[in-house]
N, C-alpha and C. Protein backbone atom coordinates (compact mmCIF):
# COMPACT_ATOMS: atom_id res chain seq x y z
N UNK A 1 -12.25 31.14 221.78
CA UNK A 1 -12.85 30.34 220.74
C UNK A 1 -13.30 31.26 219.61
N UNK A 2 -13.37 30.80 218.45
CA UNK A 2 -13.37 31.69 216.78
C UNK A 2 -13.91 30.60 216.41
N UNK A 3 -15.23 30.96 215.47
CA UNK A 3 -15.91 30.16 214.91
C UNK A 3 -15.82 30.42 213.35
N UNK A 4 -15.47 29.89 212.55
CA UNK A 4 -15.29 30.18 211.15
C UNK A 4 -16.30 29.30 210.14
N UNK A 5 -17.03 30.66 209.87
CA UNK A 5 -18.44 29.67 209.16
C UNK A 5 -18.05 30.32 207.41
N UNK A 6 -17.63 29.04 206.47
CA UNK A 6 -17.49 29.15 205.04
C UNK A 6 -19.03 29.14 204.47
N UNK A 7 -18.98 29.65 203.29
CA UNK A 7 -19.98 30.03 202.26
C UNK A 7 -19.29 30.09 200.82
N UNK A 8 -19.80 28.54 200.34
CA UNK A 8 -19.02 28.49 198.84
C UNK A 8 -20.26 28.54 197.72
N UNK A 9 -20.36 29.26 196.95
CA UNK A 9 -21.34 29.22 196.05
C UNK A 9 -20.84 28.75 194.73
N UNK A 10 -19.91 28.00 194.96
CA UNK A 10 -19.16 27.35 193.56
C UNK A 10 -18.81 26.07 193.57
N UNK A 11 -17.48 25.78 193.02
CA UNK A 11 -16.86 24.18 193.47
C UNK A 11 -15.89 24.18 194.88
N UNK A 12 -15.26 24.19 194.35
CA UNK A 12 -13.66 23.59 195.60
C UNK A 12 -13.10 24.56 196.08
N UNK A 13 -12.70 24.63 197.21
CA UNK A 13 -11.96 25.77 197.76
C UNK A 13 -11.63 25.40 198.76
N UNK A 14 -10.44 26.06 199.29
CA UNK A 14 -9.54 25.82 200.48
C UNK A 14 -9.01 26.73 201.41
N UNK A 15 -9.85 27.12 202.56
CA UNK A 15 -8.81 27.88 203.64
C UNK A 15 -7.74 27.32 204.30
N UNK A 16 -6.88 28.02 204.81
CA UNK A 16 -5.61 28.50 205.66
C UNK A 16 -5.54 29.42 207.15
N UNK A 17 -5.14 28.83 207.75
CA UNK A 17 -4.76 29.62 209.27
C UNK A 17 -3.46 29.39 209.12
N UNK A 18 -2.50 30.04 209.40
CA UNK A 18 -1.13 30.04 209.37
C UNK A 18 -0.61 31.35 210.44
N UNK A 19 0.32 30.90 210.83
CA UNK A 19 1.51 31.35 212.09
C UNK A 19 1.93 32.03 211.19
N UNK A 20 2.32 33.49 211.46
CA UNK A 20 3.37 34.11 210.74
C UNK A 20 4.51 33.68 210.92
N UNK A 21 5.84 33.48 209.88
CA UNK A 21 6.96 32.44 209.71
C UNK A 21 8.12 33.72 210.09
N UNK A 22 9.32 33.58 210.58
CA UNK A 22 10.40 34.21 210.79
C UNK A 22 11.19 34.61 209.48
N UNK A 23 11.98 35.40 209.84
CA UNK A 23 12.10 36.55 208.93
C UNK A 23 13.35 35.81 207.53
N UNK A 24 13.03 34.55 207.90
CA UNK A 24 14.06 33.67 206.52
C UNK A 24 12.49 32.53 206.13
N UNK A 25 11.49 32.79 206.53
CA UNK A 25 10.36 32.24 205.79
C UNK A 25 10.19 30.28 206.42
N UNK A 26 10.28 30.37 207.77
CA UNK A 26 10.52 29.07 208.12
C UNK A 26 9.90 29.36 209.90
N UNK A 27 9.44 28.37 210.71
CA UNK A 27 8.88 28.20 211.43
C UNK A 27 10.36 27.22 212.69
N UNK A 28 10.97 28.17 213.62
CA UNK A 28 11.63 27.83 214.22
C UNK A 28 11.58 27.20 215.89
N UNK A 29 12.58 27.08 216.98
CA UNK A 29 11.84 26.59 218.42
C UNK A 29 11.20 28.17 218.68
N UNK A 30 11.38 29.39 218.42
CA UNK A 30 10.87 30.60 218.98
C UNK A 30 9.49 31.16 218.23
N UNK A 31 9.12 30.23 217.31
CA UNK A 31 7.87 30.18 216.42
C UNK A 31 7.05 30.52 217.26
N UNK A 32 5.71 31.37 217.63
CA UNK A 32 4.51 31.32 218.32
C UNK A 32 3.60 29.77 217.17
N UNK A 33 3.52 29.12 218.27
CA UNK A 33 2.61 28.16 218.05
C UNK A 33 0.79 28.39 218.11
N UNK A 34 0.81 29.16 217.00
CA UNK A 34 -0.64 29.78 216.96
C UNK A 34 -1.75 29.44 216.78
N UNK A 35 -1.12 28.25 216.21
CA UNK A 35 -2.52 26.99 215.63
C UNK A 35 -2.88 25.57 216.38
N UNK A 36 -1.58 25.90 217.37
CA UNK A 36 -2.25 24.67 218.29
C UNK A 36 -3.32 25.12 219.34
N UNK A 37 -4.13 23.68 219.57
CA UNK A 37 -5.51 24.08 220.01
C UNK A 37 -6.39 23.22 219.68
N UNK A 38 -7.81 23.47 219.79
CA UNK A 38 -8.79 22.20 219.38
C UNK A 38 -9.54 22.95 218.35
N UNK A 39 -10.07 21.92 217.28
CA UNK A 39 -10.61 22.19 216.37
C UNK A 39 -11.97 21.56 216.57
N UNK A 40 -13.35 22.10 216.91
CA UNK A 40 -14.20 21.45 217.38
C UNK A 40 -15.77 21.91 216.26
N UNK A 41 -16.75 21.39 216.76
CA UNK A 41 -17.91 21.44 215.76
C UNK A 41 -17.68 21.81 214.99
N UNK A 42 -17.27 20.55 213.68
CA UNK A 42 -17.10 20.75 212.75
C UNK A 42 -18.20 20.30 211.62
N UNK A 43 -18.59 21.07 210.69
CA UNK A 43 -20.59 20.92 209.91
C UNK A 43 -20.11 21.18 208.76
N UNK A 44 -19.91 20.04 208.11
CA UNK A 44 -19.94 19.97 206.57
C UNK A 44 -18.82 20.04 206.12
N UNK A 45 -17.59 19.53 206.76
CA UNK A 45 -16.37 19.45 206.31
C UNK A 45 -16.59 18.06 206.11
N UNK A 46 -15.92 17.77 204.67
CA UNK A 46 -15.44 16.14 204.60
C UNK A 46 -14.40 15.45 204.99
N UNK A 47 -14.79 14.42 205.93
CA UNK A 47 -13.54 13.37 206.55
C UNK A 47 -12.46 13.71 205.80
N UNK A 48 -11.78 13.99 206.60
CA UNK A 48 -9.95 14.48 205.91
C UNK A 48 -9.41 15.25 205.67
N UNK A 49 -11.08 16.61 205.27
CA UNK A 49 -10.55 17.38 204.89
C UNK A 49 -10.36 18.38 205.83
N UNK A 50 -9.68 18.68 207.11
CA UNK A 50 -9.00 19.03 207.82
C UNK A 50 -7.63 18.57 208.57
N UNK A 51 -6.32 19.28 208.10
CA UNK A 51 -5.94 19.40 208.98
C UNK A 51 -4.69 20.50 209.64
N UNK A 52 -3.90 19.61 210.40
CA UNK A 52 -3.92 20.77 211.59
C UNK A 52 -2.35 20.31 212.71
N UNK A 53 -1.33 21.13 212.64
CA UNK A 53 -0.32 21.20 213.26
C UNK A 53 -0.60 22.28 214.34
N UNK A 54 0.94 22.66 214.45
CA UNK A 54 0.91 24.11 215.70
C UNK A 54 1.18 24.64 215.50
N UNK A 55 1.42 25.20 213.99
CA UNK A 55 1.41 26.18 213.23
C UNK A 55 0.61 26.57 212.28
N UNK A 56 -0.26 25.28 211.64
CA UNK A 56 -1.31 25.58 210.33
C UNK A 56 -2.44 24.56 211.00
N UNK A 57 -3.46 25.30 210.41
CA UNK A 57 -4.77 24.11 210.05
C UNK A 57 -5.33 24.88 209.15
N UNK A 58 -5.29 23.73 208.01
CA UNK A 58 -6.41 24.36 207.04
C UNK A 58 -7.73 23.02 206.68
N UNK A 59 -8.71 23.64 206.55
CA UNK A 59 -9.70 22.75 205.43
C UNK A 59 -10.09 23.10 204.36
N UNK A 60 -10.73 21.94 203.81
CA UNK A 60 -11.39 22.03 202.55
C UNK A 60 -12.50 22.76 202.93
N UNK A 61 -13.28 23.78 201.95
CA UNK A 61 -14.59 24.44 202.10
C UNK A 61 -15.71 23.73 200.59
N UNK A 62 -15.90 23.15 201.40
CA UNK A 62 -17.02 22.28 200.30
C UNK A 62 -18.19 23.35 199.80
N UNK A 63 -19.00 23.04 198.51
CA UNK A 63 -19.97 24.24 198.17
C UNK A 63 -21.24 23.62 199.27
N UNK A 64 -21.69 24.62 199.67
CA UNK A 64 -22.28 25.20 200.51
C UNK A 64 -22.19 25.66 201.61
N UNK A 65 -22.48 25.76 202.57
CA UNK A 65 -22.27 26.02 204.01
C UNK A 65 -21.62 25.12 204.83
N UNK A 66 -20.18 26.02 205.51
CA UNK A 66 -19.22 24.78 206.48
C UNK A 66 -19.22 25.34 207.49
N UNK A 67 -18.87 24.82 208.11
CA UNK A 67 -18.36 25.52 209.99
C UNK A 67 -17.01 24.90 210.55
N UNK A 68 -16.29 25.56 211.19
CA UNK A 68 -15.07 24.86 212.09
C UNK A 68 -14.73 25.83 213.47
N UNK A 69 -15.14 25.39 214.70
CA UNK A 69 -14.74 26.25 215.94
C UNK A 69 -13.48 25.84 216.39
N UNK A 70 -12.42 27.15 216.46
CA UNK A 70 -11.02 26.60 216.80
C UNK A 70 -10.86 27.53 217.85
N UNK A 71 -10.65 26.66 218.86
CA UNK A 71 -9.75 27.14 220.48
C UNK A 71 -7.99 27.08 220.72
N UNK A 72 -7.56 28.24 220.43
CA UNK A 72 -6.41 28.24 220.71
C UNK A 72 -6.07 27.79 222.20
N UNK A 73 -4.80 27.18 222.40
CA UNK A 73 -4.25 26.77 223.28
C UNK A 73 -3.85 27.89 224.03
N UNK A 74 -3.36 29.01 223.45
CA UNK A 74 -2.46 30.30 224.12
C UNK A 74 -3.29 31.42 223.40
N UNK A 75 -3.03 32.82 224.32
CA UNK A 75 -3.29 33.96 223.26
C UNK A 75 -2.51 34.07 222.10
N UNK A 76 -3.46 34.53 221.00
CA UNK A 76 -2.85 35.18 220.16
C UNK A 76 -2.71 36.44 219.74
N UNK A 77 -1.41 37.01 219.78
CA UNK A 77 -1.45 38.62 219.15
C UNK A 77 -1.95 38.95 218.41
N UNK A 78 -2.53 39.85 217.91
CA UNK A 78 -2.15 40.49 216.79
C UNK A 78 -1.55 40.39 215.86
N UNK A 79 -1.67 40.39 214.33
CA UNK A 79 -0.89 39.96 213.23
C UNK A 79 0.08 39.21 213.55
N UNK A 80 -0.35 38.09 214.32
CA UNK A 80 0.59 36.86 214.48
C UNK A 80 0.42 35.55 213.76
N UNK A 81 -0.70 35.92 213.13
CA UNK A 81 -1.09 35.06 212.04
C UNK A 81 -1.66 35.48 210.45
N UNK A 82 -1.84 34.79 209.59
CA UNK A 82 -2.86 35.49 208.59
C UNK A 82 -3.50 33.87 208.17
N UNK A 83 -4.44 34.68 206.79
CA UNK A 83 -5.23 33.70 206.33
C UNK A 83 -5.25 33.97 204.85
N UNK A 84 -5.18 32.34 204.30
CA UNK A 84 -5.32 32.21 202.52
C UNK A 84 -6.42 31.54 202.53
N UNK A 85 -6.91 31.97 201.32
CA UNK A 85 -7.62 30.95 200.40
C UNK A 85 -7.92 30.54 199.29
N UNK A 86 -7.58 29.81 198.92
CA UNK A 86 -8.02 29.15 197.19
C UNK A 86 -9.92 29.41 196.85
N UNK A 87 -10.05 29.73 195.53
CA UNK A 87 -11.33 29.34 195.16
C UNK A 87 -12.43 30.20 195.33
N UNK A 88 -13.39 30.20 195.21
CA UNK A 88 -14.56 31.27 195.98
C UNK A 88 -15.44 30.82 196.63
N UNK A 89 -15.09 31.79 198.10
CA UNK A 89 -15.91 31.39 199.09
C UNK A 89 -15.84 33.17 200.05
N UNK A 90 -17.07 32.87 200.65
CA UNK A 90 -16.88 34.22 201.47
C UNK A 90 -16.46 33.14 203.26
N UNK A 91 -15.59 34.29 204.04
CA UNK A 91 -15.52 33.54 205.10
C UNK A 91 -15.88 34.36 206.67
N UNK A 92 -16.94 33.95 207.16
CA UNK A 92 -17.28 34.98 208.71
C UNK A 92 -16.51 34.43 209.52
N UNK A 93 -15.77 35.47 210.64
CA UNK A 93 -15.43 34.87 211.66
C UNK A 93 -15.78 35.81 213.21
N UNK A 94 -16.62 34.89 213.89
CA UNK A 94 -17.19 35.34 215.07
C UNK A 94 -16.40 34.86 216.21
N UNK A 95 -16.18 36.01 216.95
CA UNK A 95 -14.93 35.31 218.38
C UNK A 95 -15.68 35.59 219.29
């Protein structure tokens, strides 16, 4: 379990969890499914604004303080994933 607590001191912004994609930029059957899993206590996200395949989940990071705890289904390696984000926000993540 990884708990990802946002801090927006502005307007709108948007994180990303993403599967790293194969080497033609596409998500195939040999894809590590990195993002499937449960997405749980979630504090100050707005209805909708999550969501979430088995490869991505992203939310909206509303201004002020958000939270989202995500339990992967499987381990994950090492740079088997990365993370974007739109906008300004700082982001902690405690495992």
């Amino acid at each position: 379990m990884a708990t990802f607590e946002f801090i927006n001191p502005s307007s709108s912004a948007y994180f990303t969890y993403e599967t790293v994609r194969n080497e033609i930029g596409f998500y195939d059957s040999a894809s590590l499914k990195a993002a499937s899993g449960s997405l749980t206590a979630i504090s100050n996200v707005p209805e909708g604004g999550l969501i979430q395949s088995d490869y991505i989940w992203s939310t909206v990071v509303p201004h002020g303080t958000s939270s989202v705890e995500f339990t992967a289904s499987l381990t994950i390696p090492t740079g088997s994933v990365y993370f974007r984000g739109t906008g300004e926000f700082n982001v902690t993540i405690t495992i």
